[in-house]
Protein backbone atom coordinates (compact mmCIF):
# COMPACT_ATOMS: atom_id res chain seq x y z
CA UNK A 1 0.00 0.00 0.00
CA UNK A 2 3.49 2.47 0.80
CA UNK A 3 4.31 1.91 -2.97
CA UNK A 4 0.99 2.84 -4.05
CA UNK A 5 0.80 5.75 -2.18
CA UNK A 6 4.63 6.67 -3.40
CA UNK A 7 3.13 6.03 -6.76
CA UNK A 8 0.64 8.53 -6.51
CA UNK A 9 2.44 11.26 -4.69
CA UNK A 10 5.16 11.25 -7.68
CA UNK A 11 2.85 11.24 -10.48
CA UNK A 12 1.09 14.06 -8.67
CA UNK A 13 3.73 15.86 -7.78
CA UNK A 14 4.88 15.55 -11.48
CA UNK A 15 1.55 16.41 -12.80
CA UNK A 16 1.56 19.68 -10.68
CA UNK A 17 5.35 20.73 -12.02
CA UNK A 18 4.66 20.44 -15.35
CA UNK A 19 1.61 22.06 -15.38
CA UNK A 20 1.43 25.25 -17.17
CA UNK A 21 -1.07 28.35 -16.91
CA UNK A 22 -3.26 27.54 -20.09
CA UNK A 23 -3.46 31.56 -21.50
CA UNK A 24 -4.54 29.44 -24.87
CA UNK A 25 -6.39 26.45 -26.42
CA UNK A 26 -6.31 23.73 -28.31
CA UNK A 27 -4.27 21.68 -26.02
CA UNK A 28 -6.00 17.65 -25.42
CA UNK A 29 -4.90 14.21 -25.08
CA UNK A 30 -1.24 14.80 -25.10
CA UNK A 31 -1.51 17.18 -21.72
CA UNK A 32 -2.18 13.41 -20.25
CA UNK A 33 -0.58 11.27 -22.89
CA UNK A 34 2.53 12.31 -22.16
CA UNK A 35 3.01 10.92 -18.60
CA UNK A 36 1.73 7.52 -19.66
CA UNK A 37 5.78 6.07 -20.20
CA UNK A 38 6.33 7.09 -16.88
CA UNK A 39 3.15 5.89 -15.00
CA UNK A 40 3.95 2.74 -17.08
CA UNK A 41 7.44 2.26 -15.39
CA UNK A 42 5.61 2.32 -11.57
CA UNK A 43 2.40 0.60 -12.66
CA UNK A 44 4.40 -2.42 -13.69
CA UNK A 45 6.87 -1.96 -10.94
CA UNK A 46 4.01 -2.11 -8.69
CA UNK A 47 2.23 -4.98 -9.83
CA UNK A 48 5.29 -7.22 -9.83
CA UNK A 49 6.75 -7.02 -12.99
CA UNK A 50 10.32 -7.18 -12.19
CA UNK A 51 12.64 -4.31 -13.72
CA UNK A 52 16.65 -3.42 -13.52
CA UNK A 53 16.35 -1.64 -10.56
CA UNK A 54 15.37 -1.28 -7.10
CA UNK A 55 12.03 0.53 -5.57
CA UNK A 56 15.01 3.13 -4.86
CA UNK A 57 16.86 3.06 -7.54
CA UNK A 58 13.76 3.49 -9.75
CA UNK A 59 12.86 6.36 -7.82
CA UNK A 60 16.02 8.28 -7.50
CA UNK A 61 16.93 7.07 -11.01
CA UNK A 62 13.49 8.54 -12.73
CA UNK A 63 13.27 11.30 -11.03
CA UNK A 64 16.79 12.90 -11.76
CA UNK A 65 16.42 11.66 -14.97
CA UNK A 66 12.90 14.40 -15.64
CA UNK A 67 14.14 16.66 -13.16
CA UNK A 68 17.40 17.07 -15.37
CA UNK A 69 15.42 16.57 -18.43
CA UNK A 70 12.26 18.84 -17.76
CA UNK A 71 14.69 21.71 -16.40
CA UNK A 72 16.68 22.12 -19.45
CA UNK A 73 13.72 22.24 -21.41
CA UNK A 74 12.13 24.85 -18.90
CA UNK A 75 15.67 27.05 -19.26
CA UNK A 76 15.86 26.67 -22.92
CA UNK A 77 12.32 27.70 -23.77
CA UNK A 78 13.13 30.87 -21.57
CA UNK A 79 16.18 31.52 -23.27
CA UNK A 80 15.27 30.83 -26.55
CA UNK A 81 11.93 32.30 -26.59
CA UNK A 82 10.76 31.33 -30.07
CA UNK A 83 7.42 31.69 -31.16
CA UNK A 84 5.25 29.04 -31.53
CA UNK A 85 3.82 28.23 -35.10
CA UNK A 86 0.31 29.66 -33.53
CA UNK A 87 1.34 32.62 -32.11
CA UNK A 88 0.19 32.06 -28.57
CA UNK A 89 3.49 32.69 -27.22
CA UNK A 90 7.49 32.52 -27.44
CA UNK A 91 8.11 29.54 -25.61
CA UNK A 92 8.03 27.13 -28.85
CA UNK A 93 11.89 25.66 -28.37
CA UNK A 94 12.01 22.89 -27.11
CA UNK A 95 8.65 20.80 -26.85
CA UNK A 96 8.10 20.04 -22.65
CA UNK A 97 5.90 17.34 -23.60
CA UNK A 98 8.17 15.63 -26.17
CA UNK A 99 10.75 16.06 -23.34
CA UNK A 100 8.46 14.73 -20.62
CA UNK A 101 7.36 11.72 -22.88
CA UNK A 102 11.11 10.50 -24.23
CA UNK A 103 12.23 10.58 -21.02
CA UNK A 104 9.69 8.02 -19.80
CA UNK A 105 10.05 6.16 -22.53
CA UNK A 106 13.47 5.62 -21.78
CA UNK A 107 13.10 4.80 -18.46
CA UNK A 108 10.85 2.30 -19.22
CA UNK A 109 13.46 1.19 -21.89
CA UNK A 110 16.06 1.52 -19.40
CA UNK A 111 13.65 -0.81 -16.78
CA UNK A 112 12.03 -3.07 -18.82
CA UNK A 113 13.90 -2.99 -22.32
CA UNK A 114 15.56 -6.18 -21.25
CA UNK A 115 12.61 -8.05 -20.32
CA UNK A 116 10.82 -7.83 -23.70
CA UNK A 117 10.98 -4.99 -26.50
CA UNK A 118 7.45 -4.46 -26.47
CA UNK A 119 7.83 -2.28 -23.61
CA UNK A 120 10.27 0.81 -24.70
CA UNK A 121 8.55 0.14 -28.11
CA UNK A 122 5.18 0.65 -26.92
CA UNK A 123 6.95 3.84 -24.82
CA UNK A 124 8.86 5.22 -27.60
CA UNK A 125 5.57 4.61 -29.48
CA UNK A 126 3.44 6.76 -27.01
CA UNK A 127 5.61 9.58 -27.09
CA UNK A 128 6.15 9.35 -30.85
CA UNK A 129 2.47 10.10 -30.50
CA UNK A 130 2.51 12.97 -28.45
CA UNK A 131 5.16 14.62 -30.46
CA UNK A 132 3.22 14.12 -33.57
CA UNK A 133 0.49 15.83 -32.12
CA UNK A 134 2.32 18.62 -31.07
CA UNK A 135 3.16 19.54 -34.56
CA UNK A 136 -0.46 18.48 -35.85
CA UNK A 137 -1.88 20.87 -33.24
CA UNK A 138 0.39 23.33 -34.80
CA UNK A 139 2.16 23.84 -31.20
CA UNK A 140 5.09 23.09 -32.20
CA UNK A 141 7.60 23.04 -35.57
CA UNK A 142 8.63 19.13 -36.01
CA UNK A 143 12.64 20.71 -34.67
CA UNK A 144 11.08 21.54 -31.01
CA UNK A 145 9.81 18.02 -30.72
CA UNK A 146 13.17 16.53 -32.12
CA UNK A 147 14.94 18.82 -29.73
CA UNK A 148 12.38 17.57 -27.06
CA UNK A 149 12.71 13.90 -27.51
CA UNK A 150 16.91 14.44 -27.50
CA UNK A 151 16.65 16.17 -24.47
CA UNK A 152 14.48 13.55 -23.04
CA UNK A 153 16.68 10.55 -23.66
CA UNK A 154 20.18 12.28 -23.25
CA UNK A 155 18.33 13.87 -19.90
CA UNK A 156 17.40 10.19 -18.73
CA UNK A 157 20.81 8.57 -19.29
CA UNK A 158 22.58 11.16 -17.28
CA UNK A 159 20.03 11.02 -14.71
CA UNK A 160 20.67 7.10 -14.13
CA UNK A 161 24.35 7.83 -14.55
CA UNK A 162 24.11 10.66 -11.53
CA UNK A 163 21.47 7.95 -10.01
CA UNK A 164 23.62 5.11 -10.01
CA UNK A 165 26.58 7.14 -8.30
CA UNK A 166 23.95 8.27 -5.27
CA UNK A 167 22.61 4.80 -5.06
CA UNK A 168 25.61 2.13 -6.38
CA UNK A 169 27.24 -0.11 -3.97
CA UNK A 170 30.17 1.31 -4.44
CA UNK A 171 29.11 4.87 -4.16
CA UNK A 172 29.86 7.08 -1.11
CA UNK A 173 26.61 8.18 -1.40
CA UNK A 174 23.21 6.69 0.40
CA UNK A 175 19.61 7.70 -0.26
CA UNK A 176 16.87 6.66 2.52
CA UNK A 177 13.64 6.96 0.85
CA UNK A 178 10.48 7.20 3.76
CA UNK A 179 7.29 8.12 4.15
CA UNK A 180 7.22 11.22 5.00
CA UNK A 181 11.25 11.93 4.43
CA UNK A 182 14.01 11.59 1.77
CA UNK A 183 18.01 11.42 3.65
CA UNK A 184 20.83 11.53 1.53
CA UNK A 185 24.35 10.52 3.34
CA UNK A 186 27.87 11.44 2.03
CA UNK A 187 30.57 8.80 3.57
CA UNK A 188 33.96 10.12 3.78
């Protein structure tokens, strides 16, 4: 029940960070579609379908992998400030959701790629989707999706390198994940 609550929080939490004010429409599916290669990852984690990694190392993994991945995107589209192909506003470059979506897809690559392909083909699939969308919707030009998905996957692998050096056996570092608490060690 801990896991499922973990689950939730995350995904909330997630939800709520990426969440933009809406000044615009047009927006639909992919506001939700995108977070379905992540959910994936801990819906199959939590019904027993064993992965590469740990309830912790998932965790800390995943979540440096979009925190690096979603805050590059966030700096570059307020550097950049392109317009987007609808004129709504200038933060066209790169696409958040194609960000958000690669990188869960290559989590769940990263998790469950070894298992059986269907699952970071079905993720890579999903977010293919989204990205489409983006530039069907006219939200994006297809370079701020490309940019998006690189960002994504190149934002996930150096998240689960950083991961694995804060969680690895071998690592000076420790990570206590709790309830109601997250305690990071540094062993000298």
């Amino acid at each position: 029940m801990r896991k499922i609550k973990l689950i939730f929080v995350i995904l909330t939490i997630s939800t709520v960070a990426m969440a933009q004010p809406k000044t615009y429409h047009g927006d639909g599916i992919d506001d939700v579609v995108r977070f379905v290669p992540v959910a994936s990852v801990f819906a199959l984690k939590a019904c027993g379908v064993e992965g590469s990694s740990s309830w912790k190392r998932l965790i800390v993994n995943s979540a440096a992998s979009i925190l690096l991945s979603s805050g590059t995107t966030w700096g570059l589209k307020h550097v950049i400030n392109e317009e987007r192909p609808d004129g709504t506003d200038r933060k066209s470059f790169p696409s958040g959701h194609a960000t958000f979506a690669f990188a869960g897809a290559h989590i769940l690559y990263k998790e469950y790629g070894k298992r059986s392909v269907w699952y970071p083909i079905a993720g890579y699939a999903v977010a293919t989707a989204v990205g489409i969308d983006r530039v069907r919707r006219n939200r994006h030009h297809w370079y701020d999706v490309a940019a998006g998905a690189a960002i994504g996957v190149l934002g996930t692998e150096l998240g689960y390198w950083l991961g694995d050096k804060i969680t690895g056996e071998s690592s000076r570092y420790s990570v206590a994940v709790g309830p109601q608490m997250v305690a990071v060690t540094i062993g000298f």
